[in-house]
N, C-alpha and C. Protein backbone atom coordinates (compact mmCIF):
# COMPACT_ATOMS: atom_id res chain seq x y z
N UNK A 1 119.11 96.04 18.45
CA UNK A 1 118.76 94.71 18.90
C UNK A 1 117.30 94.40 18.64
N UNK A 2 116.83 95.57 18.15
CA UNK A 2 115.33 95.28 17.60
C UNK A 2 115.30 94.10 16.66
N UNK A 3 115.56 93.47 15.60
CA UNK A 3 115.67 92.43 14.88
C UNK A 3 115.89 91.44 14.89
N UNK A 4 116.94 91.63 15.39
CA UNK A 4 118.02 89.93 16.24
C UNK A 4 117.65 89.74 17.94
N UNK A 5 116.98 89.11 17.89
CA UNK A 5 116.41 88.30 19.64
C UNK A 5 117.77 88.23 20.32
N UNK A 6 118.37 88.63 21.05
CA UNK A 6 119.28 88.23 21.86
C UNK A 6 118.62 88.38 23.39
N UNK A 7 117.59 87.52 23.85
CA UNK A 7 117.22 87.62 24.90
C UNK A 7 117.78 86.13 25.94
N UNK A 8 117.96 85.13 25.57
CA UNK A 8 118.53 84.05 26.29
C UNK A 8 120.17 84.45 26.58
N UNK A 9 120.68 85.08 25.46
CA UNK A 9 122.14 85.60 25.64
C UNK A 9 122.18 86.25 26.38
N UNK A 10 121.52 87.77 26.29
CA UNK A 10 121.59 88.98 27.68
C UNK A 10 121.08 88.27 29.42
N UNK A 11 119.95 86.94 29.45
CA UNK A 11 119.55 86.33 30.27
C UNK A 11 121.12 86.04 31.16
N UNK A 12 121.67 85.37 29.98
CA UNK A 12 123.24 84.65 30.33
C UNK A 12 123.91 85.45 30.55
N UNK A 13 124.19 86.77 29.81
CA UNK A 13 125.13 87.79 30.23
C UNK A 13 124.96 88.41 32.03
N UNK A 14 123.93 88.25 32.31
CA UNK A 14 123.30 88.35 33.87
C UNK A 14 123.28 87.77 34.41
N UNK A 15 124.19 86.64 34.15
CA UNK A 15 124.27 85.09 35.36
C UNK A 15 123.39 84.53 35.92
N UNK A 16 122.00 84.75 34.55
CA UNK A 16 120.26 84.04 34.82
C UNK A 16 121.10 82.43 34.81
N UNK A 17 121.65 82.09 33.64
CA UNK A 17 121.83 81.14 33.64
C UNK A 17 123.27 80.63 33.89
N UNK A 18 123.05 79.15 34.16
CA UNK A 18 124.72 78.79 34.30
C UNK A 18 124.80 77.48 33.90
N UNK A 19 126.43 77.09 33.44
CA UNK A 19 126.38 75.72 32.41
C UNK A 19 125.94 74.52 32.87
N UNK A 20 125.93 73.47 32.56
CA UNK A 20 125.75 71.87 33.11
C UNK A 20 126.90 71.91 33.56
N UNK A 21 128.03 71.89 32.95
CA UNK A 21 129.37 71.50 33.42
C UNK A 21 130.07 72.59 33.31
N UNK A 22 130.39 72.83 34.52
CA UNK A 22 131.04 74.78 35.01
C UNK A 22 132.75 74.46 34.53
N UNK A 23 132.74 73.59 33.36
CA UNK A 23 134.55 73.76 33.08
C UNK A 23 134.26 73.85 31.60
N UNK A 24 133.21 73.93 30.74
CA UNK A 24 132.19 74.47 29.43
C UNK A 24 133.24 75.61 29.12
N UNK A 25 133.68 75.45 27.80
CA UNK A 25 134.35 77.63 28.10
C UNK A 25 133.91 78.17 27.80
N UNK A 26 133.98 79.62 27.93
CA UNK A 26 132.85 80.63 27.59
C UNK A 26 132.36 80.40 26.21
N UNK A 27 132.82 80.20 24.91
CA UNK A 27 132.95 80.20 23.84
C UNK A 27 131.30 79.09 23.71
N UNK A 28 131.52 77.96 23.76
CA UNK A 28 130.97 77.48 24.20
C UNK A 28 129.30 77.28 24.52
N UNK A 29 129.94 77.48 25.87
CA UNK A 29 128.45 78.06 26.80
C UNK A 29 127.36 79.13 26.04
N UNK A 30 128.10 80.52 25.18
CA UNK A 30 127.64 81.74 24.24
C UNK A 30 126.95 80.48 23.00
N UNK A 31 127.44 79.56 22.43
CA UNK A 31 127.16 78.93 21.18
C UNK A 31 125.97 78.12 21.59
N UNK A 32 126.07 77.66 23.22
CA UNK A 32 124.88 76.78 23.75
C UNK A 32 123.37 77.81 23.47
N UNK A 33 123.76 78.95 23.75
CA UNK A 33 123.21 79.78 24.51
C UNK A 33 122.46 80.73 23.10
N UNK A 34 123.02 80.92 22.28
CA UNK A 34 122.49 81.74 20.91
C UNK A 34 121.72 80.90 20.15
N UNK A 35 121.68 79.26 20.57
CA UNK A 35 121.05 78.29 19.63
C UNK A 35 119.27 78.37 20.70
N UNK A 36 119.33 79.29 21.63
CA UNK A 36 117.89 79.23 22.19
C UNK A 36 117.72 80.09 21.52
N UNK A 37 118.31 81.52 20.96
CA UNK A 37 117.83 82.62 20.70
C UNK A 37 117.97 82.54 19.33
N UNK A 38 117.76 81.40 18.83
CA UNK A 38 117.36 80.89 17.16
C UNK A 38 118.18 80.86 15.73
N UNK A 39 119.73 80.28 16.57
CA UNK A 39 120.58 80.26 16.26
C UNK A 39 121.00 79.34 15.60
N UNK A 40 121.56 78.81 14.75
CA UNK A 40 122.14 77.75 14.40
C UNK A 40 123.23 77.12 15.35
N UNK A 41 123.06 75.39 15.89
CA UNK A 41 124.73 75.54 16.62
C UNK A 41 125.52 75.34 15.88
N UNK A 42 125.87 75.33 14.87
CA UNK A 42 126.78 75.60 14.09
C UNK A 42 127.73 77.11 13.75
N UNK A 43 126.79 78.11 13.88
CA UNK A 43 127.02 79.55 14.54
C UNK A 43 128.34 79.45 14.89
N UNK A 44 129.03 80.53 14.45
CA UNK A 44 130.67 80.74 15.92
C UNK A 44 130.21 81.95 16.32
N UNK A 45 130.00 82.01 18.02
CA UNK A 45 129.14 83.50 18.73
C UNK A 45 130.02 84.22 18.42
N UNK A 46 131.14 84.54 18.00
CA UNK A 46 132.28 85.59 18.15
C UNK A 46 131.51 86.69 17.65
N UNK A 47 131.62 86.20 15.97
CA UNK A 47 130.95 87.76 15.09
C UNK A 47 129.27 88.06 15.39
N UNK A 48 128.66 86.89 16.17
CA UNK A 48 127.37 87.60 16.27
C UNK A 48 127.42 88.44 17.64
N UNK A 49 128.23 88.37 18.39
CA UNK A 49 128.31 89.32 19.75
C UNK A 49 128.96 90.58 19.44
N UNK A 50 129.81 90.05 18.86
CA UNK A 50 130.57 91.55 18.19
C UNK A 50 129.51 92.31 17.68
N UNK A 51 128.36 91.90 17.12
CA UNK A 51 127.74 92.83 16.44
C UNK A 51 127.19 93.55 17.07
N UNK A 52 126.92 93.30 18.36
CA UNK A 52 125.98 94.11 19.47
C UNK A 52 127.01 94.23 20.76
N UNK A 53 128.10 93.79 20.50
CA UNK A 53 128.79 94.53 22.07
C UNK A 53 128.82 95.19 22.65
N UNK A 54 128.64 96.54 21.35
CA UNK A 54 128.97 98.16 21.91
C UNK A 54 127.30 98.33 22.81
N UNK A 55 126.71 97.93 22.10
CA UNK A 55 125.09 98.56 22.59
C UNK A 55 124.61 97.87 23.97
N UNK A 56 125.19 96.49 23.87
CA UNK A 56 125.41 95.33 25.17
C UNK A 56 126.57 95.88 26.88
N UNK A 57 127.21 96.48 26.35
CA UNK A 57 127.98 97.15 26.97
C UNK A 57 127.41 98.63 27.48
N UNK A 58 127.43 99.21 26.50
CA UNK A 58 126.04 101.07 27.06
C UNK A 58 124.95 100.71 27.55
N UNK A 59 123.99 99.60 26.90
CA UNK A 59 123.05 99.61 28.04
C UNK A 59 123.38 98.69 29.65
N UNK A 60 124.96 98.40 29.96
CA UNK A 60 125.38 97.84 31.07
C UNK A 60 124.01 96.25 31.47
N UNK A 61 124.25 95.77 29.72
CA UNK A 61 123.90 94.40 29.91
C UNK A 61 124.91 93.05 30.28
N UNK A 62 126.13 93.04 29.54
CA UNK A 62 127.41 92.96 29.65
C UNK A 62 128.65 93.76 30.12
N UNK A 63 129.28 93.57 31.52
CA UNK A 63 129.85 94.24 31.89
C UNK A 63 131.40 94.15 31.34
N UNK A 64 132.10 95.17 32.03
CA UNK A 64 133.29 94.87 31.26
C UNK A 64 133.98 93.73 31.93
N UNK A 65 134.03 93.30 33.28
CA UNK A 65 134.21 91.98 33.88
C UNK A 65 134.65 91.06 32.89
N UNK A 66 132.73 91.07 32.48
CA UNK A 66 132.50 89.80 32.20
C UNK A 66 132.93 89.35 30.50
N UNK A 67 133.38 91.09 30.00
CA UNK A 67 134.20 91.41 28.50
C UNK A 67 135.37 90.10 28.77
N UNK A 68 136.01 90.96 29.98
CA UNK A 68 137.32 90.56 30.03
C UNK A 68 137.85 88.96 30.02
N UNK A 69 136.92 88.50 30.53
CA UNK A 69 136.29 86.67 30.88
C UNK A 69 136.56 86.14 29.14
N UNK A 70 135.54 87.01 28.60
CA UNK A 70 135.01 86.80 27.38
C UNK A 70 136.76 86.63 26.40
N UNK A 71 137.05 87.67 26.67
CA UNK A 71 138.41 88.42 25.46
C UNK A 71 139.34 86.97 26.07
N UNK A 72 139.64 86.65 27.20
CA UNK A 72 140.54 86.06 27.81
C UNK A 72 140.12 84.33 26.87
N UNK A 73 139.13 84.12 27.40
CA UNK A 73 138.67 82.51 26.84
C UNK A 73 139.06 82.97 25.51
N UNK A 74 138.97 84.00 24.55
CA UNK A 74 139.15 83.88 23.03
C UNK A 74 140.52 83.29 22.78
N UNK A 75 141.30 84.51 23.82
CA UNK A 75 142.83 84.36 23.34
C UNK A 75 143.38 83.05 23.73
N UNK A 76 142.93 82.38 25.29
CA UNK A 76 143.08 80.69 25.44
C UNK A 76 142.84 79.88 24.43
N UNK A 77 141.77 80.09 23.43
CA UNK A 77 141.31 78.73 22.76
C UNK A 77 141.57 79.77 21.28
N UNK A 78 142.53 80.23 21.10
CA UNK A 78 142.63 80.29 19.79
C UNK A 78 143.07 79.55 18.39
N UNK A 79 143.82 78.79 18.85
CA UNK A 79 144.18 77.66 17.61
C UNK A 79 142.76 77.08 17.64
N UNK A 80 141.75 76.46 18.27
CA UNK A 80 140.39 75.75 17.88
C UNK A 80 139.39 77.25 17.05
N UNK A 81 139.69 78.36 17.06
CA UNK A 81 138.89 79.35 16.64
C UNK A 81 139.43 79.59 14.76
N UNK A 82 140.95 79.12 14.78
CA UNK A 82 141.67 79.42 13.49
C UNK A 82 141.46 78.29 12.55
């Protein structure tokens, strides 16, 4: 994570922050949220979280909870992801 800033994301992964409108889906909220940490919003967060999950997860920045939140909103909104 030395390279790639993910510090507004891990902020969010810690429930620093929370949406304008709490019905936002996770998907979403992650895309709001990676465009502070110098993102394009055009970005889809999927493959840039994937890239750091495992290390987001060992250092118990992202819990598995909040995985499960995560995995769940994917599989809900999957025809808008295809």
């Amino acid at each position: 994570m030395d390279k790639v800033r993910l510090n507004n994301f891990i902020l969010w992964c810690k429930n620093w922050y929370q949406p304008i409108n709490k019905k936002t889906n996770v998907i979403r909220q992650a895309r709001n949220i990676l465009v502070l940490d110098g993102y394009m919003p055009n970005n889809v967060p999927i493959p840039i979280v994937l890239l750091f999950i495992d290390e987001l997860v060992e250092k118990g920045i992202i819990s598995h909870i909040r995985l499960q939140v995560w995995n769940e909103d994917i599989i809900r909104n999957m025809d808008t992801f295809n």
